[in-house]
Protein backbone atom coordinates (compact mmCIF):
# COMPACT_ATOMS: atom_id res chain seq x y z
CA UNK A 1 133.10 103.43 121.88
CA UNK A 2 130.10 101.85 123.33
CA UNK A 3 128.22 104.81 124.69
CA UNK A 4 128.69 106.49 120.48
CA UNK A 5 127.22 102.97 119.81
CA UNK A 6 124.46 102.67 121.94
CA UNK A 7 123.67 106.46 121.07
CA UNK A 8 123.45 106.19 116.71
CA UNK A 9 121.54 102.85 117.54
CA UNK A 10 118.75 104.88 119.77
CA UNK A 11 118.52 107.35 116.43
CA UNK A 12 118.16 104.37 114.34
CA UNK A 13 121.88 104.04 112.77
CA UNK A 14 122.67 100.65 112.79
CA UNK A 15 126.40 99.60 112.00
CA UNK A 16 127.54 97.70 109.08
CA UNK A 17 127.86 94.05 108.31
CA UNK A 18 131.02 92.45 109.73
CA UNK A 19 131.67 91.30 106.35
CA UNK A 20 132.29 94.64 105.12
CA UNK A 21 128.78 94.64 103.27
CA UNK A 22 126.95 98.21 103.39
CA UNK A 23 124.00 98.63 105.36
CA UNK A 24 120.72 99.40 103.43
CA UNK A 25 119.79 102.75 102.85
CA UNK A 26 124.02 103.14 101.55
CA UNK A 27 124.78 105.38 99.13
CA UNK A 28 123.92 103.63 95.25
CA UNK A 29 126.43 104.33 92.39
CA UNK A 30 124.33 106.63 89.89
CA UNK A 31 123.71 103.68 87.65
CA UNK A 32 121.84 102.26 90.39
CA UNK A 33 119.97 105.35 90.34
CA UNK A 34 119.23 105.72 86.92
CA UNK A 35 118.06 101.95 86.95
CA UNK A 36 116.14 102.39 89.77
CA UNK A 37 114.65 105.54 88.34
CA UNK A 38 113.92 104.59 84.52
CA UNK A 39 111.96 101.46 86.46
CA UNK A 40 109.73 103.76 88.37
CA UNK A 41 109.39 105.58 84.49
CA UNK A 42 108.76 102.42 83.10
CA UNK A 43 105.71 101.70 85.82
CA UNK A 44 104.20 104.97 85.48
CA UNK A 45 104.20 104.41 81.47
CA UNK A 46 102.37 101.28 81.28
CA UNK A 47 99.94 102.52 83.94
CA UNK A 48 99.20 105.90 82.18
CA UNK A 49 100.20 105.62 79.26
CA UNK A 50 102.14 108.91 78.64
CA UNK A 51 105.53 110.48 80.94
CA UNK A 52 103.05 113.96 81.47
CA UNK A 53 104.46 113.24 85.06
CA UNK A 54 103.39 116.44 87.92
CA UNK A 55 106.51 117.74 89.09
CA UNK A 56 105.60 116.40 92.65
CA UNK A 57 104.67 112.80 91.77
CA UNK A 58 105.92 110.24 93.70
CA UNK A 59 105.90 106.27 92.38
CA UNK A 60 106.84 103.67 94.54
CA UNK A 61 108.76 100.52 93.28
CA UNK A 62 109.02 97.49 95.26
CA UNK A 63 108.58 99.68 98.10
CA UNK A 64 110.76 102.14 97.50
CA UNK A 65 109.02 106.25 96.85
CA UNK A 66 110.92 107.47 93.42
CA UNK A 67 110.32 111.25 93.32
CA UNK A 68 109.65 110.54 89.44
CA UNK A 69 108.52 114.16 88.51
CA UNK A 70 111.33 115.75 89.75
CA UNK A 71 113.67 112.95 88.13
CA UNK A 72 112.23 113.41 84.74
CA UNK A 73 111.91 117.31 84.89
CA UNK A 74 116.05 117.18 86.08
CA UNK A 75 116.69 114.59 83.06
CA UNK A 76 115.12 117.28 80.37
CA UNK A 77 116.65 119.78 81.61
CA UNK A 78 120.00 117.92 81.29
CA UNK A 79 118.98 116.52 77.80
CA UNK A 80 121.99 117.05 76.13
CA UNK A 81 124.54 115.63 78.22
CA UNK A 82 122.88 112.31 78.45
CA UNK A 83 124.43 109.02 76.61
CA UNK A 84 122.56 108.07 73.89
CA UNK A 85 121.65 105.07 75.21
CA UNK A 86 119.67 106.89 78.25
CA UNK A 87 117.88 109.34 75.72
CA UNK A 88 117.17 105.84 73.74
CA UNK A 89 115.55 104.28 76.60
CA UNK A 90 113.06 107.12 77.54
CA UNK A 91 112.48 107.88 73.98
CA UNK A 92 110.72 104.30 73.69
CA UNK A 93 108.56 105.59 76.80
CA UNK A 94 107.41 108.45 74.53
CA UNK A 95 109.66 111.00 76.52
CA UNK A 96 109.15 114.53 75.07
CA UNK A 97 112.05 116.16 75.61
């Protein structure tokens, strides 16, 4: 209906794409995630050296605010259910698990 329209757009919901495309800010599979996440890892490694991350810390990629210390503190706590292919790419960061 118009009027639900004209109300989501004044809250800053936009609709989707007429092609059927999502619109940004759409859910991301959680390989999307992890990518997106292991990148902001990735930054904050070559910058500092070490993955000592604060529990707070924030890193922003391409724009985009990655609550890295909270990623990395969920990710050791979950440890053993990763692939081994996830615990092989933070292990060449110098995660300590």
């Amino acid at each position: 209906m118009p009027a639900q329209q004209w109300l989501l757009e004044s809250v800053g919901i936009e609709p989707a794409a007429e092609d059927g495309a999502s619109a940004a800010g759409a859910p991301r599979s959680q390989d999307a995630r992890w990518a997106a996440n292991l990148a902001a890892a990735r930054q904050f490694h070559a910058r500092e050296g070490h993955l000592s991350v604060p529990r707070k810390a924030v890193e922003i990629v391409d724009g985009v605010e990655h609550k890295l210390g909270a990623w990395l503190d969920n990710v050791r706590k979950r440890a053993a259910k990763l692939s081994p292919q996830r615990r092989a790419d933070l292990e060449a960061l110098g995660m300590r698990w």
